[in-house]
N, C-alpha and C. Protein backbone atom coordinates (compact mmCIF):
# COMPACT_ATOMS: atom_id res chain seq x y z
N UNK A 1 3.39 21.67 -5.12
CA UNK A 1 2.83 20.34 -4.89
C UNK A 1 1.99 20.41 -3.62
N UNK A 2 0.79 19.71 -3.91
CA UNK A 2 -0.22 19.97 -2.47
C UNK A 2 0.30 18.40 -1.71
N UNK A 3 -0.60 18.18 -0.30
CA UNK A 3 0.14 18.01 0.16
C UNK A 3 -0.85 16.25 0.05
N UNK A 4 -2.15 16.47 -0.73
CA UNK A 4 -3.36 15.25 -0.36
C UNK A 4 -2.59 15.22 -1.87
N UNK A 5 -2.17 15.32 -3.02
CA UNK A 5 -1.92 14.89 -4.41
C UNK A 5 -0.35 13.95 -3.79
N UNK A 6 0.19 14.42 -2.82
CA UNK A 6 1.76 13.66 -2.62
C UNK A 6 1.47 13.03 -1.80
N UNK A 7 0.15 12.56 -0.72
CA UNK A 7 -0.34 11.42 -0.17
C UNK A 7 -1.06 10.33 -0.97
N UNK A 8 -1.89 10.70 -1.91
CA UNK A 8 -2.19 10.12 -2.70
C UNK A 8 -1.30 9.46 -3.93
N UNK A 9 -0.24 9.98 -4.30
CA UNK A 9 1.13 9.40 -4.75
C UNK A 9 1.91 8.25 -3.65
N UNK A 10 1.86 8.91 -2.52
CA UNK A 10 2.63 7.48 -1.74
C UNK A 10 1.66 6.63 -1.37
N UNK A 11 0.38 7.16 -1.32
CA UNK A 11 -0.37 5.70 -0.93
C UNK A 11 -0.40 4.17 -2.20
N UNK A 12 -0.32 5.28 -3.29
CA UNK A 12 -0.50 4.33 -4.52
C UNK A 12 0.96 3.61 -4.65
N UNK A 13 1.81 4.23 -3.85
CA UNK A 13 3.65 3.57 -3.93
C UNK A 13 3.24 2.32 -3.00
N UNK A 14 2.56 2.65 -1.78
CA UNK A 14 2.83 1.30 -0.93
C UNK A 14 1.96 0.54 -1.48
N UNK A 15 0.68 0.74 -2.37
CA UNK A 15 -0.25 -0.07 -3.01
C UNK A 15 0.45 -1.30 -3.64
N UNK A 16 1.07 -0.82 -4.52
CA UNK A 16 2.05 -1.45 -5.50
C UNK A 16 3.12 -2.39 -4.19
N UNK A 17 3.56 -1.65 -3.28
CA UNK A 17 5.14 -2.56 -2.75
C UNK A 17 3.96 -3.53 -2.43
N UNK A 18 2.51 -3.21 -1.57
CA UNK A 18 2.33 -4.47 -1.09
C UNK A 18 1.89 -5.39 -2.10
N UNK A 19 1.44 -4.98 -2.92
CA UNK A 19 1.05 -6.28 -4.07
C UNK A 19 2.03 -7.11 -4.97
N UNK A 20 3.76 -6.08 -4.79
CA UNK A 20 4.39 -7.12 -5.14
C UNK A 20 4.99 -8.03 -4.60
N UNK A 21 5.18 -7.75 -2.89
CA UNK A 21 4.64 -8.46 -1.60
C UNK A 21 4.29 -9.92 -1.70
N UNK A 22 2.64 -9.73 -1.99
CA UNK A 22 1.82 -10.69 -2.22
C UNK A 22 1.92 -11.39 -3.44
N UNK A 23 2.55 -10.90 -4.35
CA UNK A 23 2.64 -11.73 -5.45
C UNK A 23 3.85 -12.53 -5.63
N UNK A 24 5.20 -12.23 -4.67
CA UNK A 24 5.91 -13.21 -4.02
C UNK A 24 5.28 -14.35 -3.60
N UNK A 25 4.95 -13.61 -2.48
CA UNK A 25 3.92 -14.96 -1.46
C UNK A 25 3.21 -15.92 -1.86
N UNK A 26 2.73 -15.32 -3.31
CA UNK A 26 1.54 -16.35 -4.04
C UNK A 26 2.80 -17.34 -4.43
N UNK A 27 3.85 -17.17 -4.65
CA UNK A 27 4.72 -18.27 -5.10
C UNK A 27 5.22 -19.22 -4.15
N UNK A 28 4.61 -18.96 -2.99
CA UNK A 28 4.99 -20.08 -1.63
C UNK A 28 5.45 -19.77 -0.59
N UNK A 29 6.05 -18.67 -0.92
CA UNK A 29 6.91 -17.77 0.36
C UNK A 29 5.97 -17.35 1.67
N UNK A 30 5.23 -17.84 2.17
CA UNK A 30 4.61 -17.06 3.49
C UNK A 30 4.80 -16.37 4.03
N UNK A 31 6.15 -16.60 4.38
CA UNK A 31 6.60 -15.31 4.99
C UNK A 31 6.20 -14.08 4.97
N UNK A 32 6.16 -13.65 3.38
CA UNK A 32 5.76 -12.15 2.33
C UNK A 32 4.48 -12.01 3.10
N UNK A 33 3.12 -12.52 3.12
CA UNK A 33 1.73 -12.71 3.36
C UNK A 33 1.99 -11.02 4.22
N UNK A 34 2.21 -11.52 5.22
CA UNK A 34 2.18 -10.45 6.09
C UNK A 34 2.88 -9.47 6.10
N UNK A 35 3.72 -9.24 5.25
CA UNK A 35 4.68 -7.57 4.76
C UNK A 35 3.73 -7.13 3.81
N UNK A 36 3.28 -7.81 2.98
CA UNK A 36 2.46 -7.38 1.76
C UNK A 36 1.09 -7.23 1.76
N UNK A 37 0.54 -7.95 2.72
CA UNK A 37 -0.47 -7.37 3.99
C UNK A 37 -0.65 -5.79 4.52
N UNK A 38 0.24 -5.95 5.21
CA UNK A 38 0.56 -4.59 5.48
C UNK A 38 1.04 -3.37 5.14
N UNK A 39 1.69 -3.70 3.86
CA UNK A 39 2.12 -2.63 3.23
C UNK A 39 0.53 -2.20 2.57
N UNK A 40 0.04 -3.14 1.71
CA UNK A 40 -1.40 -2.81 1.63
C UNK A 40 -2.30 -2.19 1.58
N UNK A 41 -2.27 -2.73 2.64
CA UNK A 41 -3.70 -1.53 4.28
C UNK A 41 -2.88 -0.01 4.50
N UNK A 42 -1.08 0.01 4.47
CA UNK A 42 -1.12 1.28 4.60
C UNK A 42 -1.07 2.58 3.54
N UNK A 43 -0.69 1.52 2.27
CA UNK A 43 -1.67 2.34 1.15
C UNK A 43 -2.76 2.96 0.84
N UNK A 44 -3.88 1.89 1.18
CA UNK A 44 -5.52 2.37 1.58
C UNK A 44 -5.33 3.73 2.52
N UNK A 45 -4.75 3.24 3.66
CA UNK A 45 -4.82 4.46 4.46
C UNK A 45 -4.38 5.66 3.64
N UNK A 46 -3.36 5.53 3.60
CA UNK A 46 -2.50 7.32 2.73
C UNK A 46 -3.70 7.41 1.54
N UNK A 47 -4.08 6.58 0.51
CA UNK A 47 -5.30 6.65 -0.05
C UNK A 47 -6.44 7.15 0.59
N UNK A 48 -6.80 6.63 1.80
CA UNK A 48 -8.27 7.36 2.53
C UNK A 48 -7.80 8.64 2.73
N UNK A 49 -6.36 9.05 3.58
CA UNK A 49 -6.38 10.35 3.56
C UNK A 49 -6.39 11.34 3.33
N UNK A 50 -5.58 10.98 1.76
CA UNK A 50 -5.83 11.87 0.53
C UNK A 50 -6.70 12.66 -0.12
N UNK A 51 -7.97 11.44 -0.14
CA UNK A 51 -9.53 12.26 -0.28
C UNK A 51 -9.81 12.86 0.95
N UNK A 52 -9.08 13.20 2.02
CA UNK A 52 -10.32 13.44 3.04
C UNK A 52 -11.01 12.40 3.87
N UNK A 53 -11.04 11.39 3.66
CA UNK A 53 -11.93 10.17 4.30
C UNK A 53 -11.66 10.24 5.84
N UNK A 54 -10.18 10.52 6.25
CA UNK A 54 -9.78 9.76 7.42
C UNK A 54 -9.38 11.16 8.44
């Protein structure tokens, strides 16, 4: 297993936690906004790093 194919696997894991995050939140919860926020963005990231981007 390389090591940008198992970053690119966890980035797409936190992709998902944060959108189910936010799809709490869409039900009223505010709270979520900002866990699912952030889980998010640190998907993208492990995603940017994966290709190389970052």
């Amino acid at each position: 297993m390389n090591a940008a194919g198992s970053r690119a696997r966890t980035g797409a894991a936190w992709l998902g936690i944060g959108a189910a995050f936010m799809g709490v939140a869409a039900t009223g919860q505010a709270a979520f906004v900002g866990v699912g926020t952030a889980a998010f963005a640190l998907g993208l990231v492990m995603l940017a790093r994966a290709r190389g981007g970052c």
